[in-house]
PDB file of N, CA and C in Angstrom:
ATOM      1  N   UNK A   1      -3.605  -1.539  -9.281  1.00  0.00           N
ATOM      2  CA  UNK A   1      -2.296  -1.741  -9.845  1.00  0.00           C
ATOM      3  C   UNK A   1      -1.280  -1.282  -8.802  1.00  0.00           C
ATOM      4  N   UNK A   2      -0.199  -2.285  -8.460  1.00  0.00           N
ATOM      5  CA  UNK A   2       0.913  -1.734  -7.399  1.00  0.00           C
ATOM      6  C   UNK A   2       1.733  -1.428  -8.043  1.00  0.00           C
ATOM      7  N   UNK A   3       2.911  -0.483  -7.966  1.00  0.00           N
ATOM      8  CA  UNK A   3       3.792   0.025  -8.106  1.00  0.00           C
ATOM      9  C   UNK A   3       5.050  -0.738  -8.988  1.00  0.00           C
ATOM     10  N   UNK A   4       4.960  -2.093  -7.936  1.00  0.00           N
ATOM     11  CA  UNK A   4       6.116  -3.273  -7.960  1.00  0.00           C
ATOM     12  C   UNK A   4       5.377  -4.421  -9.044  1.00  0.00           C
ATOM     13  N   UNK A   5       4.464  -4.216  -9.047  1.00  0.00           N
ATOM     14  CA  UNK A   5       3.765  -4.898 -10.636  1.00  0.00           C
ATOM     15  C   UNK A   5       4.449  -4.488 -12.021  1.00  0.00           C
ATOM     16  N   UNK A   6       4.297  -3.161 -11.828  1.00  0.00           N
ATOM     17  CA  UNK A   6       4.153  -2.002 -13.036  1.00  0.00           C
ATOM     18  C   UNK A   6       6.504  -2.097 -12.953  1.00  0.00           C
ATOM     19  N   UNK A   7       6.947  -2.383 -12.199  1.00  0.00           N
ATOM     20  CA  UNK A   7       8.413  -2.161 -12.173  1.00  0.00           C
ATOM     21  C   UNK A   7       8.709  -3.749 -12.777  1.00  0.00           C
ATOM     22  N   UNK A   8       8.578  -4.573 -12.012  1.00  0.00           N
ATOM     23  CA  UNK A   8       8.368  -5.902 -11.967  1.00  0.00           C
ATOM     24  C   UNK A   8       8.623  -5.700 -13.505  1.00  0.00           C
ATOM     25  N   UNK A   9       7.406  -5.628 -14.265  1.00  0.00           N
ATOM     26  CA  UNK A   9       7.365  -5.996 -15.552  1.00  0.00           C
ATOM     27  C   UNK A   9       8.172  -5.248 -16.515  1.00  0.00           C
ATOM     28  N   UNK A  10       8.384  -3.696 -16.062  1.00  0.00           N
ATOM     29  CA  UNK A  10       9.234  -3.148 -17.060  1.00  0.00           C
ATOM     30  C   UNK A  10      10.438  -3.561 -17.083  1.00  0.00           C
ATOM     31  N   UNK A  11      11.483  -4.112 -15.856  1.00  0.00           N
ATOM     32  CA  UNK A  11      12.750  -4.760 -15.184  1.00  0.00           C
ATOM     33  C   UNK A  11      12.634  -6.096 -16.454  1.00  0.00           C
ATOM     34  N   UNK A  12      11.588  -6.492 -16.549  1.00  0.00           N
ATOM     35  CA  UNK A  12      11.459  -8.057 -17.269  1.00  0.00           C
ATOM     36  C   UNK A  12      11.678  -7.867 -18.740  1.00  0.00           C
ATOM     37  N   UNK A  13      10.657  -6.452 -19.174  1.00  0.00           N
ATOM     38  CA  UNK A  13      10.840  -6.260 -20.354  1.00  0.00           C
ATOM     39  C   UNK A  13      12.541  -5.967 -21.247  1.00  0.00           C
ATOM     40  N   UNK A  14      12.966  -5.096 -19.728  1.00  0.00           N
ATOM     41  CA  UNK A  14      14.222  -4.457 -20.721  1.00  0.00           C
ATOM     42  C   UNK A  14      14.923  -5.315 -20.463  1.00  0.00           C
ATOM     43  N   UNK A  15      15.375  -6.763 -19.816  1.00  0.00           N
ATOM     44  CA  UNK A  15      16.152  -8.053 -19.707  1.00  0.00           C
ATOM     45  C   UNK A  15      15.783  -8.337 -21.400  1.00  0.00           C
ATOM     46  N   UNK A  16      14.781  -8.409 -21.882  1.00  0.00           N
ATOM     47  CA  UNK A  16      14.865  -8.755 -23.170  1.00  0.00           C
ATOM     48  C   UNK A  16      15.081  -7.981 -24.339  1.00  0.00           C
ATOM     49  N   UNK A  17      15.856  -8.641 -25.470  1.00  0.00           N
ATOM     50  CA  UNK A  17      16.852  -8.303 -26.319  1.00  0.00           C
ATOM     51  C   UNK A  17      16.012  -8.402 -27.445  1.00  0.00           C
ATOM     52  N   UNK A  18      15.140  -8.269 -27.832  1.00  0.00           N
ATOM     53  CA  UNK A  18      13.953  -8.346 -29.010  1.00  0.00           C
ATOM     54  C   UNK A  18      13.512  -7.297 -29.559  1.00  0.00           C
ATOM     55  N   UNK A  19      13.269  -7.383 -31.319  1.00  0.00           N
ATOM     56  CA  UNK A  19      13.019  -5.880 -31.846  1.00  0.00           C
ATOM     57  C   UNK A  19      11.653  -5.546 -31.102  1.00  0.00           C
ATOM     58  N   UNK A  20      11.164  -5.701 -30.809  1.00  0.00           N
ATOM     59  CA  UNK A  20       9.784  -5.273 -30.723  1.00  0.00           C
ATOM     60  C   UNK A  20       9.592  -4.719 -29.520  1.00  0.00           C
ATOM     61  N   UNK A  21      10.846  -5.445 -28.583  1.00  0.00           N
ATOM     62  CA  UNK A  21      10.958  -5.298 -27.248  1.00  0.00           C
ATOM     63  C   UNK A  21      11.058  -3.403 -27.020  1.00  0.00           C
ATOM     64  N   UNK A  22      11.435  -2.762 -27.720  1.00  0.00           N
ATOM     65  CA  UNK A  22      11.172  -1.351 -27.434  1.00  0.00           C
ATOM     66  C   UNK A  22       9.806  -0.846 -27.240  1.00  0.00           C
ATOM     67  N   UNK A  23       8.856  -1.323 -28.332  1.00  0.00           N
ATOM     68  CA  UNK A  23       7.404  -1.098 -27.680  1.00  0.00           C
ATOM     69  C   UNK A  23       7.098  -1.455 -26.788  1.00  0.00           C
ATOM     70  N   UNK A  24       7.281  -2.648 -26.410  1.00  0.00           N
ATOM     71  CA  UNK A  24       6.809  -3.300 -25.202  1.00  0.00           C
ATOM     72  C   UNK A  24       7.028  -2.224 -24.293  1.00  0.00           C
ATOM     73  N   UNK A  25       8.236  -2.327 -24.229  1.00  0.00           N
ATOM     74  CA  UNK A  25       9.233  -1.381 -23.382  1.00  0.00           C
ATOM     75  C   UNK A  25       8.209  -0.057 -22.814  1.00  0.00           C
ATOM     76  N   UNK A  26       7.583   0.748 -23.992  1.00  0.00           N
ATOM     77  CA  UNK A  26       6.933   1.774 -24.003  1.00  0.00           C
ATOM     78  C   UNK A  26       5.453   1.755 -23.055  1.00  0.00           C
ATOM     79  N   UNK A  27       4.941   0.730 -24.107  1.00  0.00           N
ATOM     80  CA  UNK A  27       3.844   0.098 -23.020  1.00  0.00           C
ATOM     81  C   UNK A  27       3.420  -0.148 -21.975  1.00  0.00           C
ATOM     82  N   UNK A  28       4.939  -0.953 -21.401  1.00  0.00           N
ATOM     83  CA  UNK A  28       5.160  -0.973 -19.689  1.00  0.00           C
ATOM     84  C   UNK A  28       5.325  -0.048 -19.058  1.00  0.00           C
ATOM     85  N   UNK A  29       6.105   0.898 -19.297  1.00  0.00           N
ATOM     86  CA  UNK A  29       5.805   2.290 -18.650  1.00  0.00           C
ATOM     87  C   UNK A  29       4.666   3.089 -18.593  1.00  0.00           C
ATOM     88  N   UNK A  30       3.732   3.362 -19.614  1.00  0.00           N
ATOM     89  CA  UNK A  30       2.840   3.800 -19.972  1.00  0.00           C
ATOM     90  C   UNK A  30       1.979   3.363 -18.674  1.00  0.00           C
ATOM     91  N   UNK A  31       1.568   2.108 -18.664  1.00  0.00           N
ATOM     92  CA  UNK A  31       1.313   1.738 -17.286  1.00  0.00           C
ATOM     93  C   UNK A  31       1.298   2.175 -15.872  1.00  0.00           C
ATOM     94  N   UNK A  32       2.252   2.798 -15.727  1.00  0.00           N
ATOM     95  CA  UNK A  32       2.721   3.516 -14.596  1.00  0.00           C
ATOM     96  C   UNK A  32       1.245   4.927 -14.301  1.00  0.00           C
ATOM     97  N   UNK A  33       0.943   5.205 -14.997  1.00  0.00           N
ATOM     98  CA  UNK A  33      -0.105   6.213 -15.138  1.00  0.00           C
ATOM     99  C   UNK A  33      -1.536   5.627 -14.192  1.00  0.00           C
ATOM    100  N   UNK A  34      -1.329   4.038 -14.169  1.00  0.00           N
ATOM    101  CA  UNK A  34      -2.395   3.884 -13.488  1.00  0.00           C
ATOM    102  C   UNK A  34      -2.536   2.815 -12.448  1.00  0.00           C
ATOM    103  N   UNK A  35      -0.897   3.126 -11.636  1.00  0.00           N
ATOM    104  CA  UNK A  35      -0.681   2.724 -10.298  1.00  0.00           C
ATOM    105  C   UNK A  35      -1.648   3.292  -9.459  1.00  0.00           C
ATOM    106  N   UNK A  36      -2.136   2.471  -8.484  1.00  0.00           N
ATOM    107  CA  UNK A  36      -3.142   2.720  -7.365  1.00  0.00           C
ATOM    108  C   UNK A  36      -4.585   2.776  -8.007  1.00  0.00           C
ATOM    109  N   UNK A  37      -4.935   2.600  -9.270  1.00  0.00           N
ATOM    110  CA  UNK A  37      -6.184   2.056  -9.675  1.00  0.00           C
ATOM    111  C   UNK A  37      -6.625   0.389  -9.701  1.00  0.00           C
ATOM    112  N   UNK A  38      -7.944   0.724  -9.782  1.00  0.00           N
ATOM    113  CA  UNK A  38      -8.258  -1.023  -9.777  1.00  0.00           C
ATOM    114  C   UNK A  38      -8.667  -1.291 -11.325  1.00  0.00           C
ATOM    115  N   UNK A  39      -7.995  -2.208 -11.598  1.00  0.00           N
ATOM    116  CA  UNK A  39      -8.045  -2.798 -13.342  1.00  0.00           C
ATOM    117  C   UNK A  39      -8.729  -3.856 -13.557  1.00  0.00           C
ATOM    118  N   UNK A  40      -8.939  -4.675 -12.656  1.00  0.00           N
ATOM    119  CA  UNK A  40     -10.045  -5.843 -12.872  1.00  0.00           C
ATOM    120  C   UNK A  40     -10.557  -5.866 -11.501  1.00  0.00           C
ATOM    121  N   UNK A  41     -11.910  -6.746 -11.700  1.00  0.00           N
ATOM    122  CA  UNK A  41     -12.738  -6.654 -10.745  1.00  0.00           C
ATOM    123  C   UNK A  41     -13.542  -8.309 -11.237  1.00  0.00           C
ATOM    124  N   UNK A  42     -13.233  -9.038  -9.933  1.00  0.00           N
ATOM    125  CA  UNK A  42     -14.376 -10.504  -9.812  1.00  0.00           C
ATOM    126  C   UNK A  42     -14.909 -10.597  -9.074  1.00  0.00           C
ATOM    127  N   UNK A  43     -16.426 -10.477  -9.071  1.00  0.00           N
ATOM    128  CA  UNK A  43     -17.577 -10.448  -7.838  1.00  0.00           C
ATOM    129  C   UNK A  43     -18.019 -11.920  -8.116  1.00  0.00           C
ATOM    130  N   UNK A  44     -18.608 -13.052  -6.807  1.00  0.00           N
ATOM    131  CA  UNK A  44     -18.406 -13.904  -7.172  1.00  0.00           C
ATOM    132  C   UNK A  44     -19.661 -14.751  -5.559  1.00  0.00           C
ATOM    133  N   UNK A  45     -20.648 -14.876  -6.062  1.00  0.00           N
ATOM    134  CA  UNK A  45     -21.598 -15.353  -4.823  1.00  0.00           C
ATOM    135  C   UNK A  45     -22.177 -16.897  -5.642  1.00  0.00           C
ATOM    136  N   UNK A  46     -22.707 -17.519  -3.782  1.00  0.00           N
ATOM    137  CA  UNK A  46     -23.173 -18.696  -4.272  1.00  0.00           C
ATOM    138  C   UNK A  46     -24.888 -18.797  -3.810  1.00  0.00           C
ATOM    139  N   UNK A  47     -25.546 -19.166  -4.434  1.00  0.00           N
ATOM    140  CA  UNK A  47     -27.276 -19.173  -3.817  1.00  0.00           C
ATOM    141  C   UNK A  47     -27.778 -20.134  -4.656  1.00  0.00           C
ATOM    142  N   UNK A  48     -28.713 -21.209  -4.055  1.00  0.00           N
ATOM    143  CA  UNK A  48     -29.201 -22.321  -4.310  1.00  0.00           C
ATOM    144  C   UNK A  48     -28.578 -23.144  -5.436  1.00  0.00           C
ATOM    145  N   UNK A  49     -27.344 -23.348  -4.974  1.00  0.00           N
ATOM    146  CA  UNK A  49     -26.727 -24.488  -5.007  1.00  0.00           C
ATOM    147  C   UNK A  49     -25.742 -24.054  -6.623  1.00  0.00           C
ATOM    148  N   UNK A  50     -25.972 -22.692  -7.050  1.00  0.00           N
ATOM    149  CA  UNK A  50     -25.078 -22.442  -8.634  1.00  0.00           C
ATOM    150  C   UNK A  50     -24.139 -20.824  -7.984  1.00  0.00           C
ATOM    151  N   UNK A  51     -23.496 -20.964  -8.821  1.00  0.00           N
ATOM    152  CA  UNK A  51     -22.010 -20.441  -8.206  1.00  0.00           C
ATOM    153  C   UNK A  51     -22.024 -19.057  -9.249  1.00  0.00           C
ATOM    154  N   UNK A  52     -22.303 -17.830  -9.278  1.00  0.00           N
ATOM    155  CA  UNK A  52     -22.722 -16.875 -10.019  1.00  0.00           C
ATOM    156  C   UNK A  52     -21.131 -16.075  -9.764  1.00  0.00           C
ATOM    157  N   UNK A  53     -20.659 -15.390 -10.957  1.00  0.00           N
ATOM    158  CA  UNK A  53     -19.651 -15.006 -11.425  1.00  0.00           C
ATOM    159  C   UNK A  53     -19.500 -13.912 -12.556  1.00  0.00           C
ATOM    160  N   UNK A  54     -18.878 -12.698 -11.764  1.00  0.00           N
ATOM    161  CA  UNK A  54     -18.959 -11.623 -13.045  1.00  0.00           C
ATOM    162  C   UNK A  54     -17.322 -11.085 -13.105  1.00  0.00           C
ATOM    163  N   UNK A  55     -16.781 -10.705 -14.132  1.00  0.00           N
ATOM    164  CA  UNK A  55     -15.504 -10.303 -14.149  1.00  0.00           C
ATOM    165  C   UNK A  55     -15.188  -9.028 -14.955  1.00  0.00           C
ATOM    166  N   UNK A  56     -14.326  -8.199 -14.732  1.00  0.00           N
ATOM    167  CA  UNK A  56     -14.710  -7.014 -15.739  1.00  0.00           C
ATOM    168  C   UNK A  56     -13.460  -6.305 -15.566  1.00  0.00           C
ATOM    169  N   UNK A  57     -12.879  -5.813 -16.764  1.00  0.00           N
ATOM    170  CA  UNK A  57     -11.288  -5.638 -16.910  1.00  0.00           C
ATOM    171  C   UNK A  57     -11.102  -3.962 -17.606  1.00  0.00           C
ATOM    172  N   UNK A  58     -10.263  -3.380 -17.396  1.00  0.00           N
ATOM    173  CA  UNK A  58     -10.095  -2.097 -18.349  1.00  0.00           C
ATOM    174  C   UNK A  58      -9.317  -2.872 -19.507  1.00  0.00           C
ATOM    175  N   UNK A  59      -9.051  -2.249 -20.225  1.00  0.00           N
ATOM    176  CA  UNK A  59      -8.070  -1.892 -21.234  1.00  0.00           C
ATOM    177  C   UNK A  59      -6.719  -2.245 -21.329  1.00  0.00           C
ATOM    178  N   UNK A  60      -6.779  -1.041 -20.133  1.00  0.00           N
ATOM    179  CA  UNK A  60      -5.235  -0.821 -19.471  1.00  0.00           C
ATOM    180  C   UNK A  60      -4.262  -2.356 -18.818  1.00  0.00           C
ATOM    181  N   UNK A  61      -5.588  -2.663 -17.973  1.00  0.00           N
ATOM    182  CA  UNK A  61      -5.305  -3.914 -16.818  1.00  0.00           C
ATOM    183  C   UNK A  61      -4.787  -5.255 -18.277  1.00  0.00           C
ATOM    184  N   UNK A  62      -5.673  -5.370 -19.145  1.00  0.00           N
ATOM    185  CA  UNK A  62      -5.591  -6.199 -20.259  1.00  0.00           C
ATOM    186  C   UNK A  62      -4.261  -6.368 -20.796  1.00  0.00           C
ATOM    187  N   UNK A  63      -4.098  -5.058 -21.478  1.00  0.00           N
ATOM    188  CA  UNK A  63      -2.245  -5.189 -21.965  1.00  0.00           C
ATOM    189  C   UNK A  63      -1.611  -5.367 -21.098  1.00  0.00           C
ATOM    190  N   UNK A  64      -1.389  -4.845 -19.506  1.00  0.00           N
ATOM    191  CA  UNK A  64      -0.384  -5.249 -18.557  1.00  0.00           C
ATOM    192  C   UNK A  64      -0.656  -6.832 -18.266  1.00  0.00           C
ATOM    193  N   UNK A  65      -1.425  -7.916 -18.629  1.00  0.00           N
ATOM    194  CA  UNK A  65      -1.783  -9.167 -18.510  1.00  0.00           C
ATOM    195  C   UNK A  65      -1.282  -9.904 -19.559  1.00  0.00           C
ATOM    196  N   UNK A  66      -1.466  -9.101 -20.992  1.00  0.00           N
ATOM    197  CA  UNK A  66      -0.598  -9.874 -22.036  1.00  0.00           C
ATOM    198  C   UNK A  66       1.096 -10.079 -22.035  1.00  0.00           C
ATOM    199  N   UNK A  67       1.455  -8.263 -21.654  1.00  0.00           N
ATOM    200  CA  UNK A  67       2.657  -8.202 -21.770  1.00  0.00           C
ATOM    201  C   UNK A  67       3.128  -9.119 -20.759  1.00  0.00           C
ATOM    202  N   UNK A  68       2.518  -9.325 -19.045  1.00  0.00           N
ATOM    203  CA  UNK A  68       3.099 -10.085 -18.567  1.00  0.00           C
ATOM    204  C   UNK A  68       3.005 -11.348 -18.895  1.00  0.00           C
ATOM    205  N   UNK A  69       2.291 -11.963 -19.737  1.00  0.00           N
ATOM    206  CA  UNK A  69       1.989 -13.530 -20.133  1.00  0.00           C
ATOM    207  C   UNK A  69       3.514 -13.799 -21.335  1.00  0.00           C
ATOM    208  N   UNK A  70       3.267 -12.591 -22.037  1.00  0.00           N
ATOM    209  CA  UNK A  70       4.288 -12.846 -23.257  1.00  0.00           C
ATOM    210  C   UNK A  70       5.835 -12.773 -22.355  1.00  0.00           C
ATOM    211  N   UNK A  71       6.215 -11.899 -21.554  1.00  0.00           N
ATOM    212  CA  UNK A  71       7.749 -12.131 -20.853  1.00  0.00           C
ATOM    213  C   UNK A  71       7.310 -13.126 -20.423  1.00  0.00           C
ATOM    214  N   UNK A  72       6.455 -13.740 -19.682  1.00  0.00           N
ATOM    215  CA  UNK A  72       6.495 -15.140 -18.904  1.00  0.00           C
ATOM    216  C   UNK A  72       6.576 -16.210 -20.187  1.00  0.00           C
ATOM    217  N   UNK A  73       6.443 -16.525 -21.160  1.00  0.00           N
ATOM    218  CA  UNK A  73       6.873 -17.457 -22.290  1.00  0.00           C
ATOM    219  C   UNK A  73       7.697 -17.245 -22.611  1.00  0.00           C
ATOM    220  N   UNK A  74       8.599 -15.966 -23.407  1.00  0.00           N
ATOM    221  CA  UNK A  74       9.643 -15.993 -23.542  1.00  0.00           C
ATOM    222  C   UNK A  74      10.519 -16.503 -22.188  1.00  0.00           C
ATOM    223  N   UNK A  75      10.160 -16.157 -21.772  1.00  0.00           N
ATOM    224  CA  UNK A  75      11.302 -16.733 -19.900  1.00  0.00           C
ATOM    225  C   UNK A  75      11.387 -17.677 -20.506  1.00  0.00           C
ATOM    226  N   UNK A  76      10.721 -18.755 -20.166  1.00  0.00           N
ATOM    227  CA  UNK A  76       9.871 -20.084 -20.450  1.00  0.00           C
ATOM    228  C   UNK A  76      10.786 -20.358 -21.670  1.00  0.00           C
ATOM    229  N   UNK A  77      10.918 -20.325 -23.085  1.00  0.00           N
ATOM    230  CA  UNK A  77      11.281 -20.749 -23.995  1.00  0.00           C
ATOM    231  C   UNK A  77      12.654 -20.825 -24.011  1.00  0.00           C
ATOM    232  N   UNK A  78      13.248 -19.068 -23.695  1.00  0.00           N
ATOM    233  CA  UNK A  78      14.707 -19.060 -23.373  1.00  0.00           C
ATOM    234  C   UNK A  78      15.251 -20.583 -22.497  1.00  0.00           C
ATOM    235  N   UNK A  79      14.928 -20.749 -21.512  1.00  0.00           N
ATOM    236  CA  UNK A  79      15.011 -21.561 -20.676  1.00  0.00           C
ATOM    237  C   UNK A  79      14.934 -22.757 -20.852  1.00  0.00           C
ATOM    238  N   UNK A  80      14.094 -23.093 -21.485  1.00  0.00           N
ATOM    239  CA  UNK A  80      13.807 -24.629 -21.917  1.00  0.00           C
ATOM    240  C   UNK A  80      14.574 -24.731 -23.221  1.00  0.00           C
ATOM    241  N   UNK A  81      15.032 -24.020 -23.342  1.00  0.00           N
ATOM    242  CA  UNK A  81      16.454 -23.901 -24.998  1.00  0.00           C
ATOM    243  C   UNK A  81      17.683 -24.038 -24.446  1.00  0.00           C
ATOM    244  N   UNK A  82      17.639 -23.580 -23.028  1.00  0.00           N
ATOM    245  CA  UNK A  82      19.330 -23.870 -22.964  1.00  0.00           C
ATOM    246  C   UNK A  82      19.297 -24.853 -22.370  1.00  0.00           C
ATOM    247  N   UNK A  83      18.266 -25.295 -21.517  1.00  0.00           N
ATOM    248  CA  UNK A  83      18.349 -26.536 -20.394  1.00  0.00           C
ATOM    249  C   UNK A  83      18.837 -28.081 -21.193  1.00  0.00           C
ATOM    250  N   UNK A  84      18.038 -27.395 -22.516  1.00  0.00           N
ATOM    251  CA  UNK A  84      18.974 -28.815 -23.934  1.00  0.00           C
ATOM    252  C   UNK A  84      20.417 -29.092 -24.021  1.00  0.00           C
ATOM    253  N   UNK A  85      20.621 -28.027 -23.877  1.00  0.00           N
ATOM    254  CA  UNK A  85      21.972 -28.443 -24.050  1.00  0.00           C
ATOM    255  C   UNK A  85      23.012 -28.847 -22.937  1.00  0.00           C
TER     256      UNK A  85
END
């Protein structure tokens, strides 16, 4: 986890104006606790001819993936709402 991930997303969170957006809010910081760890991991080899694949995530790494998926739709929706008009 970098630093500018963990900012990145809290900067994104508090742009938004949503009740819920205070947890979030909380969440994203919370995060911060586990800058300079590794949160997911994909090992990934090829041998006689099939393509072998393992992936493996904390917890932690998980919610910082939702929360960033959910600001990236809201972006997304905001956006495609005003571009209507």
């Amino acid at each position: 986890m970098e630093p500018e991930d963990v900012s990145t997303l809290i900067k994104q969170v508090r742009d938004q104006s949503f009740a819920d957006s205070d947890s979030d809010l909380d969440e994203a910081q919370e995060l911060m606790q586990h800058v300079g760890k590794v949160g997911y991991l994909q090992l990934g080899f090829a041998h006689g001819g099939v393509i072998f694949l393992y992936e493996t995530a904390t917890e932690w790494y998980d919610l910082f993936q939702e929360l960033m998926d959910s600001v990236s739709e809201l972006g997304h929706i905001l956006m495609d709402d005003h571009d209507d008009e």
